[in-house]
C-alpha atoms as a PDB file:
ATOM      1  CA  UNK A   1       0.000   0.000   0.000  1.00  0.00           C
ATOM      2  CA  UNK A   2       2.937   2.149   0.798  1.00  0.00           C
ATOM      3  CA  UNK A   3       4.080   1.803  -2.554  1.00  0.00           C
ATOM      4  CA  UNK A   4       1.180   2.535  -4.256  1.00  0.00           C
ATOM      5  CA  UNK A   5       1.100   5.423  -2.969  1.00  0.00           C
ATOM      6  CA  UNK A   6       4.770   6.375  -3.485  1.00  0.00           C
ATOM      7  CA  UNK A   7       4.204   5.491  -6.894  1.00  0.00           C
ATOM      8  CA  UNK A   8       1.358   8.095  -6.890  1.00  0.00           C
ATOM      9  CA  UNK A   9       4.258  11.015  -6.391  1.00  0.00           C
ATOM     10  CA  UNK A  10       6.143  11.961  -9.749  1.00  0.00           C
ATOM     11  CA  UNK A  11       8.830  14.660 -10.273  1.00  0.00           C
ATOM     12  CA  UNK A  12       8.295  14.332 -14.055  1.00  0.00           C
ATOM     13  CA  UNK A  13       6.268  17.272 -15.581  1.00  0.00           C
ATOM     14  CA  UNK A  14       5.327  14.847 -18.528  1.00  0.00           C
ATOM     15  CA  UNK A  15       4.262  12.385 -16.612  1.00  0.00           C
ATOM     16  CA  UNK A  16       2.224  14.598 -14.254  1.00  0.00           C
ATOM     17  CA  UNK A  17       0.179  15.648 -17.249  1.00  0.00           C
ATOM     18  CA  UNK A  18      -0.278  12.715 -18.856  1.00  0.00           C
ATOM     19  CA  UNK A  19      -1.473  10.371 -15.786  1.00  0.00           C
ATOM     20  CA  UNK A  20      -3.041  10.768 -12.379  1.00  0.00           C
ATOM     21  CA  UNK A  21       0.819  11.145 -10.375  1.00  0.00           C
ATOM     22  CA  UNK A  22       0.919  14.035  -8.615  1.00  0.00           C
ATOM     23  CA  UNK A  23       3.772  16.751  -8.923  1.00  0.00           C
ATOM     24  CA  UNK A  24       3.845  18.644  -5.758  1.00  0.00           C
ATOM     25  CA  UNK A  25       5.493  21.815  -6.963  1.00  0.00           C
ATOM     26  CA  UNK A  26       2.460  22.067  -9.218  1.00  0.00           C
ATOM     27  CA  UNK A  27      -0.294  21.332  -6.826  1.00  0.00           C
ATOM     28  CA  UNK A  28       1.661  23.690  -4.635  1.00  0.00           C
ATOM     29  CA  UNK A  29       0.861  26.415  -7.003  1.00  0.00           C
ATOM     30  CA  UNK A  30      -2.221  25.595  -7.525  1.00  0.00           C
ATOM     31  CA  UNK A  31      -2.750  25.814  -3.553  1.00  0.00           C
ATOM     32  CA  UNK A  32      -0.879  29.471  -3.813  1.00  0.00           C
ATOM     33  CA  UNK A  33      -2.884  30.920  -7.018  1.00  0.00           C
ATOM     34  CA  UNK A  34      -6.449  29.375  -5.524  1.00  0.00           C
ATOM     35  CA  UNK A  35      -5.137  31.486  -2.100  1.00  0.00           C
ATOM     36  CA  UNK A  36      -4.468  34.658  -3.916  1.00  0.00           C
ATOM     37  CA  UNK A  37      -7.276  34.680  -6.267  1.00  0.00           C
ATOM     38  CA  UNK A  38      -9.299  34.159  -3.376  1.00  0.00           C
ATOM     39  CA  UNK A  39      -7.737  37.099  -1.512  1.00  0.00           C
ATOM     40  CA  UNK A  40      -8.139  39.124  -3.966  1.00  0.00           C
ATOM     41  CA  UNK A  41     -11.721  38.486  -4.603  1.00  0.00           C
ATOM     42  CA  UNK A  42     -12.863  39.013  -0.978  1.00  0.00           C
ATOM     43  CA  UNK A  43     -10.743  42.263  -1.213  1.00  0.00           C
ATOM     44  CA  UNK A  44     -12.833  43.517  -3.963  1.00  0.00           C
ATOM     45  CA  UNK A  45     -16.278  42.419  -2.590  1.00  0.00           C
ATOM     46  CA  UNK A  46     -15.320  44.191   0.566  1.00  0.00           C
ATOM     47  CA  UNK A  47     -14.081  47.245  -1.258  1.00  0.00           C
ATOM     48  CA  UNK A  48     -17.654  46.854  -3.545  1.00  0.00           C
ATOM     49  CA  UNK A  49     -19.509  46.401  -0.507  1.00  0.00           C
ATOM     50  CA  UNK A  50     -18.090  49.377   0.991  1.00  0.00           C
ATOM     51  CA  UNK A  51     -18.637  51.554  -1.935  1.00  0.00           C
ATOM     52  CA  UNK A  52     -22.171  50.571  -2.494  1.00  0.00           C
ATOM     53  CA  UNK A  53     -23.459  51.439   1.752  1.00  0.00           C
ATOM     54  CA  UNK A  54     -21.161  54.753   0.829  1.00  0.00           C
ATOM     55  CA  UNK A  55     -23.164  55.738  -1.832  1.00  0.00           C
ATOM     56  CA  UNK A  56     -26.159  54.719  -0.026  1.00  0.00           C
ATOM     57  CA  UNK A  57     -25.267  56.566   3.010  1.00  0.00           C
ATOM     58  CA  UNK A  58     -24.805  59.506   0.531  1.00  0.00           C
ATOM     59  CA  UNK A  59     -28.047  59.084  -1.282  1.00  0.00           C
ATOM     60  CA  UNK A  60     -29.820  58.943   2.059  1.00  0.00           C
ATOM     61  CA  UNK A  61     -27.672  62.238   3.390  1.00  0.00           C
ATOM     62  CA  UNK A  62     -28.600  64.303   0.276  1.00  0.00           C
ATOM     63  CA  UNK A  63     -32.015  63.316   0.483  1.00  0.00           C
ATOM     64  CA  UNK A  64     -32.220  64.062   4.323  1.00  0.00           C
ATOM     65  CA  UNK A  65     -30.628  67.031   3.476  1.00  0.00           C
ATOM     66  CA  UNK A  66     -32.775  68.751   0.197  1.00  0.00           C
ATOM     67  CA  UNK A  67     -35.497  68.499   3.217  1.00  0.00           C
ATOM     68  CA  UNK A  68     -33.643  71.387   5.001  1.00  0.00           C
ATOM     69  CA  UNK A  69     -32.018  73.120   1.931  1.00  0.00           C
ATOM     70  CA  UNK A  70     -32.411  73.370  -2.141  1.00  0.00           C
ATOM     71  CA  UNK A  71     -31.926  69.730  -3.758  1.00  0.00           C
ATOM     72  CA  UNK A  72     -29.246  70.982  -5.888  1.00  0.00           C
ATOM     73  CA  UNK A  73     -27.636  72.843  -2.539  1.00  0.00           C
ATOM     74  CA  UNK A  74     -27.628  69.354  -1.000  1.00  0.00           C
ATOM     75  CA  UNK A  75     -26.146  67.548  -3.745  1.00  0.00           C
ATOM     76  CA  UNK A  76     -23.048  70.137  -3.983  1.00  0.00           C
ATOM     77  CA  UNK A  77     -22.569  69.984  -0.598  1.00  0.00           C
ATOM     78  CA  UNK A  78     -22.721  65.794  -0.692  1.00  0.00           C
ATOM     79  CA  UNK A  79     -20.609  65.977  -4.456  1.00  0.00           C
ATOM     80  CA  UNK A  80     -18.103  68.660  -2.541  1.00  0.00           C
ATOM     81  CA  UNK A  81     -14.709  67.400  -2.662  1.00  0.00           C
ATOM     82  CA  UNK A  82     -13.475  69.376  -0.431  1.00  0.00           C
ATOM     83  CA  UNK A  83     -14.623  71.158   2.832  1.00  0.00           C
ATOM     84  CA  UNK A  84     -16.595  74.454   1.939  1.00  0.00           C
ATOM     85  CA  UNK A  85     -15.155  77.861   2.620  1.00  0.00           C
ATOM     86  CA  UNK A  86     -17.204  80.920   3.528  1.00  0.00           C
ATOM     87  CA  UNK A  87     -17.099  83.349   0.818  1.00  0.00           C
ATOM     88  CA  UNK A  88     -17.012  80.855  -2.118  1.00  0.00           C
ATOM     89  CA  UNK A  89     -19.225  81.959  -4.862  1.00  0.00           C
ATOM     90  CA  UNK A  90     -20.134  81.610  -8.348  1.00  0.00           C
ATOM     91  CA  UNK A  91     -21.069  84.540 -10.535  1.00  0.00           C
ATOM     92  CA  UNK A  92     -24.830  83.779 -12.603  1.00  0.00           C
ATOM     93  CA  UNK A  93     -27.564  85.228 -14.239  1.00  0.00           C
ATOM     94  CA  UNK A  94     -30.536  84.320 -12.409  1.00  0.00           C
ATOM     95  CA  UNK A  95     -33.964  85.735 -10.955  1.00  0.00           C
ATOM     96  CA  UNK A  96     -35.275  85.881  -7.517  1.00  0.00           C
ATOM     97  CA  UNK A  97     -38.893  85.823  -6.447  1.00  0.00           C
ATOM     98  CA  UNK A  98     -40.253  86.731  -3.313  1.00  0.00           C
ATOM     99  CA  UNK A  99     -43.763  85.364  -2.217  1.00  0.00           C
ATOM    100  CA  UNK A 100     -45.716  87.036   1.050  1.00  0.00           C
ATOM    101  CA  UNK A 101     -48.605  87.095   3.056  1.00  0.00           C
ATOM    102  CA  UNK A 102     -50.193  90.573   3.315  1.00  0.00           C
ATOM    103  CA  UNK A 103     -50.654  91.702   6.802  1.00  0.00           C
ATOM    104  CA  UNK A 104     -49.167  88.500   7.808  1.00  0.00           C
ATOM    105  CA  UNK A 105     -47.802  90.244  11.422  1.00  0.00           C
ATOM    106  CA  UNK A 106     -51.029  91.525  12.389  1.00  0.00           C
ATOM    107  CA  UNK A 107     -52.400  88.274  11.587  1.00  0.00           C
ATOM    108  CA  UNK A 108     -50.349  86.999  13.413  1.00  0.00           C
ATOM    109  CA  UNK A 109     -51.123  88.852  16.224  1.00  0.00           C
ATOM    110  CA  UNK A 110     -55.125  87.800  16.703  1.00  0.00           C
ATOM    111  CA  UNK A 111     -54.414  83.960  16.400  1.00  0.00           C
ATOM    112  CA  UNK A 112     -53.554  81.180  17.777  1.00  0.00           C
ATOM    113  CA  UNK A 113     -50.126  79.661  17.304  1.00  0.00           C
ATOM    114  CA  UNK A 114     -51.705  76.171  15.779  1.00  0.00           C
ATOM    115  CA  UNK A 115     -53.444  78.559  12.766  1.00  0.00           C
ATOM    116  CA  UNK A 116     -50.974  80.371  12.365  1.00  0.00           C
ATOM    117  CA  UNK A 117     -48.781  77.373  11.574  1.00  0.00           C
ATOM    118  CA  UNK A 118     -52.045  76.050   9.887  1.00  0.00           C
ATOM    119  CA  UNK A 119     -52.028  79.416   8.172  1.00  0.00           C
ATOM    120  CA  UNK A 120     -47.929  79.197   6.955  1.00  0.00           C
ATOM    121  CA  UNK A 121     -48.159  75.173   6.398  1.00  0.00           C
ATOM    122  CA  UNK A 122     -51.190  75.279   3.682  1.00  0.00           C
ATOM    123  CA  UNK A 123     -49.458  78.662   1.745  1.00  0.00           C
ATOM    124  CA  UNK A 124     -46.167  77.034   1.463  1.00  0.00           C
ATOM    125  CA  UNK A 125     -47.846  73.516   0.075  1.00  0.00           C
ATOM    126  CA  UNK A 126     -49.668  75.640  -2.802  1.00  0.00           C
ATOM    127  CA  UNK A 127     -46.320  77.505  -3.542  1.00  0.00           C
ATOM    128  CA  UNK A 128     -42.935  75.065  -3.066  1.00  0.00           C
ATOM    129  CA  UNK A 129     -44.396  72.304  -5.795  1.00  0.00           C
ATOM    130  CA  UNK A 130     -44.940  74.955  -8.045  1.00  0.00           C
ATOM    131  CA  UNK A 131     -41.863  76.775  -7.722  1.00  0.00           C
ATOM    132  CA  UNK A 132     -39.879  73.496  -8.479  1.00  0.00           C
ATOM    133  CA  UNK A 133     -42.045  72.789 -11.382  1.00  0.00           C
ATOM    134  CA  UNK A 134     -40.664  75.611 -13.025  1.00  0.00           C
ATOM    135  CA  UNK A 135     -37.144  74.764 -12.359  1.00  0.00           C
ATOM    136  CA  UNK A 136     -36.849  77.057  -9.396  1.00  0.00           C
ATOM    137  CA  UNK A 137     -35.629  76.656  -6.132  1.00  0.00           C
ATOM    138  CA  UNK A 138     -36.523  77.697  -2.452  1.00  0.00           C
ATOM    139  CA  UNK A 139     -33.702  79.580  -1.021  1.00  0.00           C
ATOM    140  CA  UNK A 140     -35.013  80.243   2.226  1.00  0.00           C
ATOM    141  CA  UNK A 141     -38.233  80.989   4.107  1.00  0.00           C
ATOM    142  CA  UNK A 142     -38.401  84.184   5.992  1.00  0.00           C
ATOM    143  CA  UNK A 143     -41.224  84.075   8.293  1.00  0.00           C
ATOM    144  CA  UNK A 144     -44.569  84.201   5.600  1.00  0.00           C
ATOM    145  CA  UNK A 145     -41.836  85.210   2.946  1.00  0.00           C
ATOM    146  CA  UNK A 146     -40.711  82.696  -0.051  1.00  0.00           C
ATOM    147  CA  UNK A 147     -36.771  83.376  -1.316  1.00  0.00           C
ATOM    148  CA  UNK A 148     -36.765  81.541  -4.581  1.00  0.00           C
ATOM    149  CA  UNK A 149     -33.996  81.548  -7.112  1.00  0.00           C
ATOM    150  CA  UNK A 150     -34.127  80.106 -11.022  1.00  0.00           C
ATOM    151  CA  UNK A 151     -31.066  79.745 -12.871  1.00  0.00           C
ATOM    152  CA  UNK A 152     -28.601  80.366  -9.916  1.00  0.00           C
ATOM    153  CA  UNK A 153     -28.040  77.021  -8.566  1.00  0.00           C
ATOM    154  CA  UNK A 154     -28.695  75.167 -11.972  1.00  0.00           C
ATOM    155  CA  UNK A 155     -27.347  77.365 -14.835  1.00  0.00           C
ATOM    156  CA  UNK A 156     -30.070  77.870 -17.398  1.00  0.00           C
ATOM    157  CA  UNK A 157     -30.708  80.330 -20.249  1.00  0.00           C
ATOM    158  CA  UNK A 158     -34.625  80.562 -19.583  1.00  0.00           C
ATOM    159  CA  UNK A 159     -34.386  81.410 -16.105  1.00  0.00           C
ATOM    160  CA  UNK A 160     -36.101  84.486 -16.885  1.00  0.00           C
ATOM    161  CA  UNK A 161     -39.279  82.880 -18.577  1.00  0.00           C
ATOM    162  CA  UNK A 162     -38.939  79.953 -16.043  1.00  0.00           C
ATOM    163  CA  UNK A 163     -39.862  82.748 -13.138  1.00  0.00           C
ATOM    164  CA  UNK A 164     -42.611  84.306 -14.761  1.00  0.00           C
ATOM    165  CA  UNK A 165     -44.264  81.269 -15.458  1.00  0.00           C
ATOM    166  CA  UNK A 166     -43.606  79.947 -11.985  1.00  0.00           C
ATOM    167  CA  UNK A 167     -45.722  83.577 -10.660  1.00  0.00           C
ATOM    168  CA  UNK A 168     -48.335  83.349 -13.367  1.00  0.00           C
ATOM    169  CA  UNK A 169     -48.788  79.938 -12.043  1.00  0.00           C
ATOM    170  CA  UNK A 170     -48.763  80.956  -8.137  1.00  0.00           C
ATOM    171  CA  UNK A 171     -50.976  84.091  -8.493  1.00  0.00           C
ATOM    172  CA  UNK A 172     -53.809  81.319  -9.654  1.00  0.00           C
ATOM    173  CA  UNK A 173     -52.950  78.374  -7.537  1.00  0.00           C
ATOM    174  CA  UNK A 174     -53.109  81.028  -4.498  1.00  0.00           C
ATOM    175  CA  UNK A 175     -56.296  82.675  -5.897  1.00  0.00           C
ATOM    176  CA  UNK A 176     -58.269  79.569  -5.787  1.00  0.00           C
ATOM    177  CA  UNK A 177     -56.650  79.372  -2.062  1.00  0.00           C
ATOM    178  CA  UNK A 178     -57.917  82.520  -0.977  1.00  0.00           C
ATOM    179  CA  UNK A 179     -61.536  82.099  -2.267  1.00  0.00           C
ATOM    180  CA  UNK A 180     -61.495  78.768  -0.363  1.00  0.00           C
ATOM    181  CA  UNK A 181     -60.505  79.659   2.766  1.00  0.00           C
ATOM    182  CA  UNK A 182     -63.210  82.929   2.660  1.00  0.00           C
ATOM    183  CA  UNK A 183     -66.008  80.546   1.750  1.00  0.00           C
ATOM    184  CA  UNK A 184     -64.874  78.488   4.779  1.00  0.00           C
ATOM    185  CA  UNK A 185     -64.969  81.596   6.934  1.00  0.00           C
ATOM    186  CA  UNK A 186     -60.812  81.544   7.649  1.00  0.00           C
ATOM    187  CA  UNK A 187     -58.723  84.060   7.405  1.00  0.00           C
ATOM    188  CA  UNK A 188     -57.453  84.802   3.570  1.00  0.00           C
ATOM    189  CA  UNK A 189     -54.314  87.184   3.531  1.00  0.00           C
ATOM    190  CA  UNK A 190     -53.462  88.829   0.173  1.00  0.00           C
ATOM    191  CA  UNK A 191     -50.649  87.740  -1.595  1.00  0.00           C
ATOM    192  CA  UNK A 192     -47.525  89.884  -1.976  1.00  0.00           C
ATOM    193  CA  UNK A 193     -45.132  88.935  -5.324  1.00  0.00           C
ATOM    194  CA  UNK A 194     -41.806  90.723  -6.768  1.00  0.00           C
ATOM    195  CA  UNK A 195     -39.550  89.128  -8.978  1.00  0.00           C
ATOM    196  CA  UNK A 196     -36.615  90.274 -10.674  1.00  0.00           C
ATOM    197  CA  UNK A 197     -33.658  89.159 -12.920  1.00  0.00           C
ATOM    198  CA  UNK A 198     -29.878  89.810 -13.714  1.00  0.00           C
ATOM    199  CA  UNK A 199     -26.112  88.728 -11.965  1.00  0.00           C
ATOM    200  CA  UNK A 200     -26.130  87.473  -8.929  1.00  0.00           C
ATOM    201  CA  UNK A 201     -23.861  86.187  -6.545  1.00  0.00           C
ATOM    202  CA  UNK A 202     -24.487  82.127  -5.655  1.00  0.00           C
ATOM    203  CA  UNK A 203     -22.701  81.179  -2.642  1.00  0.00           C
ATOM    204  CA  UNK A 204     -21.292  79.823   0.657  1.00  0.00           C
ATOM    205  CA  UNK A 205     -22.433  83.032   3.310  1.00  0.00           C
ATOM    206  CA  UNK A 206     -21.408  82.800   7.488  1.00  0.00           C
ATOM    207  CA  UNK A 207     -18.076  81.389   9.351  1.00  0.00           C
ATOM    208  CA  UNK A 208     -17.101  78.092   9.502  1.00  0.00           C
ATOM    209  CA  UNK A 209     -19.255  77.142  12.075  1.00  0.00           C
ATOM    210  CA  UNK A 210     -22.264  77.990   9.970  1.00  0.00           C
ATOM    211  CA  UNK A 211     -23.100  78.425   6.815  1.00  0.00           C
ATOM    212  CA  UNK A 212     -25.530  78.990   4.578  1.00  0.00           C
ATOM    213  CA  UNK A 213     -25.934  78.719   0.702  1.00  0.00           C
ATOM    214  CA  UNK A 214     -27.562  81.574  -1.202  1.00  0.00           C
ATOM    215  CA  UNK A 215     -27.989  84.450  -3.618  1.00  0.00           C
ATOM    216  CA  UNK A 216     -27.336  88.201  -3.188  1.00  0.00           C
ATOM    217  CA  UNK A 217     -27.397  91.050  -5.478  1.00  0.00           C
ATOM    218  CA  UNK A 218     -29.080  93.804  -7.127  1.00  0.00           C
ATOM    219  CA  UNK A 219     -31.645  91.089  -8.433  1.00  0.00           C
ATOM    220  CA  UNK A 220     -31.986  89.852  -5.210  1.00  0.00           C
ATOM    221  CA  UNK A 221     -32.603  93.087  -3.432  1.00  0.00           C
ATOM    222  CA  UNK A 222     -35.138  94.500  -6.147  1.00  0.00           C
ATOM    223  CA  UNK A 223     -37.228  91.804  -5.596  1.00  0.00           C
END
């Protein structure tokens, strides 16, 4: 039996390919390149793996964050490469529109902080979707007031047109808010609406302990 299974153990590379003998250096090899091909290939599902719950985590940041600030801030901010300065800023042409509640302060005033919020919350679902339907976005809200830019944080040569459309479309939507809420015997502020076009100034405004992405300029001010 013992010489069976010497005979089983060949240094010839001939006969190692031509019969069942084994040649050890060979199925030494084999051991080595079935080792490092395995290596390898856990190294790249791990680096795969990782890559795929970063851009997850990513996607679910950005997404988290275009809740608090304009989608396309979020995605810079997530796409950034590096950290972001205050004072960095990109010349466009753009237009800013401003959207208010008449009166809102004295409104305000007479009642009660769940209608007021009721008030702010049902204004602000007529205008947002329309604003980004038009390829705008909401810059900020200040108090009843609307800060929307087109064409500052997305380039675009009909920024102009895009704006217009977007207040043509709000003085209706709003309109039809207004009658509704009078027939319902609620309160039914008029609606306030500038908007206004040429350079701005799109950028990173504060310290580094906060910071805020927005427009400023002429345009920004006649509005």
């Amino acid at each position: 039996m013992a010489q069976t299974d010497a005979a089983s153990i060949t240094h010839d590379y001939v006969r190692y390919l031509t019969s069942s003998s084994i040649l050890l250096g060979a199925e030494f090899d084999k051991i080595v390149s079935i080792l490092i091909v395995t290596a390898v290939l856990g190294l790249a599902m791990r680096r795969t793996r990782q890559l795929i719950l970063r851009c997850a985590v990513d996607h679910a940041a950005a997404t988290e964050l275009s809740r608090f600030v304009a989608r396309g801030v979020a995605q810079k901010i997530a796409r950034a490469d590096s950290s972001i300065e205050p004072g960095q800023a990109e010349l466009r042409s753009a237009a800013a529109l401003v959207v208010d509640l008449r009166g809102f302060a004295q409104i305000a005033r007479l009642l009660s902080p769940e209608a007021v919020m009721e008030l702010l919350g049902e204004y602000r679902k007529h205008v947002i979707p329309l604003v980004q339907r038009h390829g705008g976005f909401i810059d900020k809200f200040l108090g009843d007031g609307i800060l929307a830019s087109f064409g500052a944080i997305v380039a675009n040569e009909t920024y102009a047109a895009d704006a217009l459309r977007a207040v043509e479309s709000i003085a209706a939507e709003l309109a039809a808010w207004r009658t509704a809420r009078i027939e319902a015997g609620l309160v039914a502020p008029e609606i306030g609406m500038a908007v206004s076009g040429g350079d701005v100034l799109f950028g990173a405004l504060g310290d580094k302990t906060r910071l805020e992405y927005t427009i400023i300029g002429d345009a920004v001010l006649r509005s």
